[in-house]
C-alpha atoms as a PDB file:
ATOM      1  CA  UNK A   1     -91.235  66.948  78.883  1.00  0.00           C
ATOM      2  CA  UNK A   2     -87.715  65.664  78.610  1.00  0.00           C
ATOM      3  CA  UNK A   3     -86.431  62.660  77.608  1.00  0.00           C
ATOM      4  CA  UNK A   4     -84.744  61.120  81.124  1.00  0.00           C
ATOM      5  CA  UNK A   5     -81.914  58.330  80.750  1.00  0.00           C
ATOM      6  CA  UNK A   6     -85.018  56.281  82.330  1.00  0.00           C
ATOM      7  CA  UNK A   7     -86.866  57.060  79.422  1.00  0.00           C
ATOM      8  CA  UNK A   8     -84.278  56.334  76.734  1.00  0.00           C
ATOM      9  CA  UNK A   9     -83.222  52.782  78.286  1.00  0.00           C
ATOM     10  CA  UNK A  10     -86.835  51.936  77.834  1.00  0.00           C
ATOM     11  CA  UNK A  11     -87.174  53.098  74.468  1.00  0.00           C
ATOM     12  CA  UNK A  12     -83.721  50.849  73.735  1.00  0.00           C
ATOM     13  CA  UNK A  13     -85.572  47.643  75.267  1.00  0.00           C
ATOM     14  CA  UNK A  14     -88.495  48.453  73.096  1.00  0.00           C
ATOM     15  CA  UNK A  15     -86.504  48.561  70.216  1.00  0.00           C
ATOM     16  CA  UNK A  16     -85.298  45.260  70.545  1.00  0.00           C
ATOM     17  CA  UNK A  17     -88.540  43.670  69.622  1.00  0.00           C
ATOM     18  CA  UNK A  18     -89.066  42.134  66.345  1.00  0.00           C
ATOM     19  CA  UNK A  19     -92.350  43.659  64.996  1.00  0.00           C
ATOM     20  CA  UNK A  20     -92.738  41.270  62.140  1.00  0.00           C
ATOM     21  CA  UNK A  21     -94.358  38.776  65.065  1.00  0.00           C
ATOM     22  CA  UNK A  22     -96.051  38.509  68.814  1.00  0.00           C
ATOM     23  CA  UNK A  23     -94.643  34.745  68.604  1.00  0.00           C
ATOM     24  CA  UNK A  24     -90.934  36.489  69.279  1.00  0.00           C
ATOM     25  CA  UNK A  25     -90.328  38.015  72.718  1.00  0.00           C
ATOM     26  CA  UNK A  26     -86.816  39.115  74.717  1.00  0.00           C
ATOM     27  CA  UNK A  27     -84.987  37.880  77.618  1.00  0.00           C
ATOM     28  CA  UNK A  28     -83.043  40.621  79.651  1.00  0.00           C
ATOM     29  CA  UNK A  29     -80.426  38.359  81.597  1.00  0.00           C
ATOM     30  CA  UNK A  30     -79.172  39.149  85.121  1.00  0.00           C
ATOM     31  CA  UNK A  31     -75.636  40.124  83.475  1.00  0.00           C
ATOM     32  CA  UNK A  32     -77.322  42.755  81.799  1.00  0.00           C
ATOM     33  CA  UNK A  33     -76.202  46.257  82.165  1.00  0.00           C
ATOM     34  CA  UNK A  34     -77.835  47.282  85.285  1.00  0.00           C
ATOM     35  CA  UNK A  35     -80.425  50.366  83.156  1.00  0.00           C
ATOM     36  CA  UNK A  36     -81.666  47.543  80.911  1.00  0.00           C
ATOM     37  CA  UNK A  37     -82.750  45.391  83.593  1.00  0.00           C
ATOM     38  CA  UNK A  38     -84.165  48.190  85.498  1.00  0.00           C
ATOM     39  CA  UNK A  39     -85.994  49.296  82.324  1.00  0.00           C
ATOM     40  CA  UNK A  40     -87.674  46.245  81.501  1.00  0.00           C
ATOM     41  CA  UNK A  41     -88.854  46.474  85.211  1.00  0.00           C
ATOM     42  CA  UNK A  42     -90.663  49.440  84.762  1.00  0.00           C
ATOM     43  CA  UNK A  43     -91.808  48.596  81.421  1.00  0.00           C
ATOM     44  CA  UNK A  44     -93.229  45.583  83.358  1.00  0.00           C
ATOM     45  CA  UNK A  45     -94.799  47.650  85.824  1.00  0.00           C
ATOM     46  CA  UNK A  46     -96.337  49.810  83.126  1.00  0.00           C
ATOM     47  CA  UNK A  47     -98.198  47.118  81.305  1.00  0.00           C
ATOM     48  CA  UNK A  48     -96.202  46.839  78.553  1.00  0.00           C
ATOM     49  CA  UNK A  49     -94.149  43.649  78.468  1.00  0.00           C
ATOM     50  CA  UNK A  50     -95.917  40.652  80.264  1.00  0.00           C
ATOM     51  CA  UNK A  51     -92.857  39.768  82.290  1.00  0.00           C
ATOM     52  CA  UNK A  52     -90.238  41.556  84.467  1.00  0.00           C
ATOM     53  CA  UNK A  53     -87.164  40.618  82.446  1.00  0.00           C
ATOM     54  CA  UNK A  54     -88.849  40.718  78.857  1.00  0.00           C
ATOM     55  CA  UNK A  55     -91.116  38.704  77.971  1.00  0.00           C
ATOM     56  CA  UNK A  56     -93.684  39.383  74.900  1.00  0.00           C
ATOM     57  CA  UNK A  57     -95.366  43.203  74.094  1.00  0.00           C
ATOM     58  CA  UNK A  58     -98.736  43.557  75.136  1.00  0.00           C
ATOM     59  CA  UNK A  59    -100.874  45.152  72.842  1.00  0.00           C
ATOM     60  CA  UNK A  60    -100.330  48.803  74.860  1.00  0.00           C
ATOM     61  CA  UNK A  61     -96.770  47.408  74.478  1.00  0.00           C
ATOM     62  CA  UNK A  62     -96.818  46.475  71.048  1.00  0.00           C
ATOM     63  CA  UNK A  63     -97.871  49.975  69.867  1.00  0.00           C
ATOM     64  CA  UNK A  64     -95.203  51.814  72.223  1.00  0.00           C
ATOM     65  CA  UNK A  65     -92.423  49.161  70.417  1.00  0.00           C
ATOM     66  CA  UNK A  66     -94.657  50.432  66.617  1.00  0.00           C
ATOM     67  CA  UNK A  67     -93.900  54.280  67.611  1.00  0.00           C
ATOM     68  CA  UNK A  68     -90.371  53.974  68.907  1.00  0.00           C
ATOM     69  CA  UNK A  69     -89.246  52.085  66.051  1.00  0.00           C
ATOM     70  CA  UNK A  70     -90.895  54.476  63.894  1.00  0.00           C
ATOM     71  CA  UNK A  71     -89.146  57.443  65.813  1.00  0.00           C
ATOM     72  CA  UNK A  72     -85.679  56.027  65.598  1.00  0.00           C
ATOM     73  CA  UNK A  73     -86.238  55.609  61.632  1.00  0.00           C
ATOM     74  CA  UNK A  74     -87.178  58.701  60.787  1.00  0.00           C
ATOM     75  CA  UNK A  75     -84.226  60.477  63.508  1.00  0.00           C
ATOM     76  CA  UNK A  76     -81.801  58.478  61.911  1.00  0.00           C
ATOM     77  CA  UNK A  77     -82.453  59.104  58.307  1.00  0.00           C
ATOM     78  CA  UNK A  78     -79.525  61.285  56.612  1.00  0.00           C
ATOM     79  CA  UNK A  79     -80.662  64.164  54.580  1.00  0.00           C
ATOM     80  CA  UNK A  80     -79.555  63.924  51.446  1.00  0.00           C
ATOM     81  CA  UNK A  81     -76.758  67.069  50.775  1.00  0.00           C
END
């Protein structure tokens, strides 16, 4: 499995998401660029934000947001020389 520029505009919108609470959601306005909004769309359709153009995480969502955070700390930590 590769990871499609589908995939990786999700995992963006995902990131966005403040983890610290479920009282904080996003917005993805109409003058967006065009691969956010259609993320957020199919994040939608997957069940894990509760509205087309952001919204809050649902709980599926919520751990999706938990492991792609995770994944972009650890693949952007510098090795120490």
């Amino acid at each position: 499995m590769a990871f499609t520029s589908e995939l990786i505009a999700e995992l963006e919108i995902l990131a966005l998401f403040n983890l610290g609470t479920t009282q904080e959601g996003i917005k993805v306005h109409h003058t967006a660029a065009p691969s956010a909004i259609a993320a957020a769309h199919r994040l939608h359709e997957k069940g894990l934000i509760n509205q087309p153009d952001g919204g809050y995480l649902t709980s599926l969502g919520l751990d999706a947001a938990e492991h792609a955070q995770v994944l972009l700390t650890i693949l952007n930590v510098t090795e120490a020389a």
